[in-house]
Structures are given as structure tokens and as C-alpha cells.
C-alpha atoms as a PDB file:
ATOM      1  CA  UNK A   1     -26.640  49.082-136.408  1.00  0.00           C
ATOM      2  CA  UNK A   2     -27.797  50.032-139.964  1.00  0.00           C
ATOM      3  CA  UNK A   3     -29.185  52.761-141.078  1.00  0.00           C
ATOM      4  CA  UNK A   4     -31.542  53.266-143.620  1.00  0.00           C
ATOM      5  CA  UNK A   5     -32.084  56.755-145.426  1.00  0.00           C
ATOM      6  CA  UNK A   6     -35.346  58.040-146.738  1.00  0.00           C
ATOM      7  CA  UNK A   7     -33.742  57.386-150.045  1.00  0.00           C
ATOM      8  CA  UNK A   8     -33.367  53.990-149.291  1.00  0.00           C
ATOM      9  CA  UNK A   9     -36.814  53.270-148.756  1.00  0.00           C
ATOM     10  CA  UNK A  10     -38.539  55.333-151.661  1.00  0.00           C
ATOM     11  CA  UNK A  11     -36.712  53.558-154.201  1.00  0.00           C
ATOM     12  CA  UNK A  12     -38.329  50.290-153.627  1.00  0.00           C
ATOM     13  CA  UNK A  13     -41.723  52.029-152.963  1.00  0.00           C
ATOM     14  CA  UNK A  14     -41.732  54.964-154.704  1.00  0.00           C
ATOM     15  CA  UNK A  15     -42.248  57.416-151.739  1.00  0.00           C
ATOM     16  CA  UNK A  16     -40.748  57.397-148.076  1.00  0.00           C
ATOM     17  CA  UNK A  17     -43.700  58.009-146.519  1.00  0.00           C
ATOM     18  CA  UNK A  18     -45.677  54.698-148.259  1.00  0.00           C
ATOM     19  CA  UNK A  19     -42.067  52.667-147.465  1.00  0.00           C
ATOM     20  CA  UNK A  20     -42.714  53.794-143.551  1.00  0.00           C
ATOM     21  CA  UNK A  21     -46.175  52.268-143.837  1.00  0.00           C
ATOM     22  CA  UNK A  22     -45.586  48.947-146.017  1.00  0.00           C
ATOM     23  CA  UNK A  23     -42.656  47.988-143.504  1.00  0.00           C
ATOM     24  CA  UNK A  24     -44.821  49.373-140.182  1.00  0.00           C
ATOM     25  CA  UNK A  25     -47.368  47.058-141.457  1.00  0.00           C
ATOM     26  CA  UNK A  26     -45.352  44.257-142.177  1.00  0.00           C
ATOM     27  CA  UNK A  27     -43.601  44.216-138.759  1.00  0.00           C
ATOM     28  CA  UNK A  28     -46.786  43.874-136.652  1.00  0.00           C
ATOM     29  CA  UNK A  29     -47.509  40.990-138.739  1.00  0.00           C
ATOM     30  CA  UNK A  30     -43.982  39.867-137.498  1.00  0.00           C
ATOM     31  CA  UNK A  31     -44.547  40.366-134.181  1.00  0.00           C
ATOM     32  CA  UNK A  32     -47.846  38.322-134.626  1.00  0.00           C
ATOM     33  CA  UNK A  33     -46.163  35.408-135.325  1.00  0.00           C
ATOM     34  CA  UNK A  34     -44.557  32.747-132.543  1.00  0.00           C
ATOM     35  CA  UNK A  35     -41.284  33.908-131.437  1.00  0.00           C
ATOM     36  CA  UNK A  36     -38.390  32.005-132.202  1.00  0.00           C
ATOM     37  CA  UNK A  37     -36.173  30.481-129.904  1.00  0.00           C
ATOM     38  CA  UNK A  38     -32.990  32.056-130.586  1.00  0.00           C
ATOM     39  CA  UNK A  39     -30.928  33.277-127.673  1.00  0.00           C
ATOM     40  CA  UNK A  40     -31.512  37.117-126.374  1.00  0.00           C
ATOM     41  CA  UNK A  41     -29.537  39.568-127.995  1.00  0.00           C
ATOM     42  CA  UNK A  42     -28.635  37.838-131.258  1.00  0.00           C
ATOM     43  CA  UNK A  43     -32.614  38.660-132.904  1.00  0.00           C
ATOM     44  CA  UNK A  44     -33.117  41.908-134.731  1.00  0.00           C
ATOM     45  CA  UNK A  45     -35.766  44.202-134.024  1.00  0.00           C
ATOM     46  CA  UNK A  46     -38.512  43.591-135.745  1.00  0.00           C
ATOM     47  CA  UNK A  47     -38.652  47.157-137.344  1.00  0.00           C
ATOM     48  CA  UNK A  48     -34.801  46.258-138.809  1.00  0.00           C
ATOM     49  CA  UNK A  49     -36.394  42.868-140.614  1.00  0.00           C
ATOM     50  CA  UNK A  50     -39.266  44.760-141.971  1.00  0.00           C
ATOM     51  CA  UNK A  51     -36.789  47.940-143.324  1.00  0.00           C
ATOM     52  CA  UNK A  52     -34.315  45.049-144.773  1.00  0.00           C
ATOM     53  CA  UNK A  53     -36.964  42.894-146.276  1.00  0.00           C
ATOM     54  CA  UNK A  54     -38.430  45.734-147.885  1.00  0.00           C
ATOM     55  CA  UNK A  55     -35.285  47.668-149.345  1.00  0.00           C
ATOM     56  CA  UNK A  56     -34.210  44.083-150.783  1.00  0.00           C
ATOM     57  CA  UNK A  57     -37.666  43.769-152.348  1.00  0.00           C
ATOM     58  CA  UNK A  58     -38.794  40.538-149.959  1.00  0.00           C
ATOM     59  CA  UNK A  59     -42.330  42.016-149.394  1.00  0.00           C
ATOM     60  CA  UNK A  60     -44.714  42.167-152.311  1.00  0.00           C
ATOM     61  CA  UNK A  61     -47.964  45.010-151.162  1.00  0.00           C
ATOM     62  CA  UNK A  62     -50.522  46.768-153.101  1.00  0.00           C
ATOM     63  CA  UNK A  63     -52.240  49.721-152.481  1.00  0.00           C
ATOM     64  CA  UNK A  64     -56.335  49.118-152.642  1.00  0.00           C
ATOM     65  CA  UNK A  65     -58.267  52.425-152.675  1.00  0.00           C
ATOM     66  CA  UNK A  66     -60.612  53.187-149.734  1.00  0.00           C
ATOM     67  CA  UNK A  67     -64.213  52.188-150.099  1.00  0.00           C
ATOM     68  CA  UNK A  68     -66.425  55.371-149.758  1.00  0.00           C
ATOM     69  CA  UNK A  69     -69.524  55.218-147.449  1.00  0.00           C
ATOM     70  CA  UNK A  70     -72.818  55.205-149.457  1.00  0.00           C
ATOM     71  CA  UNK A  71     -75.095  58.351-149.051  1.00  0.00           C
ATOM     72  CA  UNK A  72     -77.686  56.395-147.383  1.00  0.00           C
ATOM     73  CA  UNK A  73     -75.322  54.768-144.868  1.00  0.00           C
ATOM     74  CA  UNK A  74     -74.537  58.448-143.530  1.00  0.00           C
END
């Protein structure tokens, strides 16, 4: 098992709590995708491959500020 510290993660992202998010995201897009056939037991958990593809800078993201509601939509 590896273990990745809060350390680990903010020095690719530049904060722990935007690493938790970047790799959350990418492993649902993981687990989106067809399943290999490898045999049981040998496959990581997804949330390992996202944490090791992001600490060894495999996953390009950028942040995109949140569109604010126009006045007359309220």
C-alpha cells in the first residue's frame, strides 16, 4: 500500500485540498471508462491511479472560475 501525504499532493497542485479534488475528479472519469480485463486482485483502486498520476504530473487540469447568475435570471 502507498501512502501519500498532504505534502505530496500540494506540491504538484499547489494546495492539498485542490490535489483531493483534481484526483477525485479524475478517478470518476476512470471508473467511467470500460474495465479492463485483468485478473481480480492485481488492479489498483482507482483512487491509487488518480493520487499516482497526479503526484507524477500525468494529469494536466485548470481551474475555470464559476459563472455568476445574471440579476435578471434571479
Amino acid at each position: 500500500m502507498h501512502v501519500f501525504t498532504p505534502d505530496d499532493v500540494a506540491a504538484t497542485t499547489g494546495s492539498k485540498y485542490l490535489g483531493v479534488l483534481v484526483s477525485a475528479k479524475y478517478a470518476r472519469e476512470l471508473n467511467s471508462l470500460p474495465r479492463q480485463t485483468l485478473p481480480i486482485g492485481e488492479e489498483k483502486k482507482l483512487t491509487t491511479r488518480a493520487l499516482e498520476a497526479l503526484i507524477s504530473n500525468q494529469i494536466e487540469f485548470r481551474l475555470v472560475k464559476r459563472r455568476r447568475r445574471e440579476e435578471s435570471e434571479i
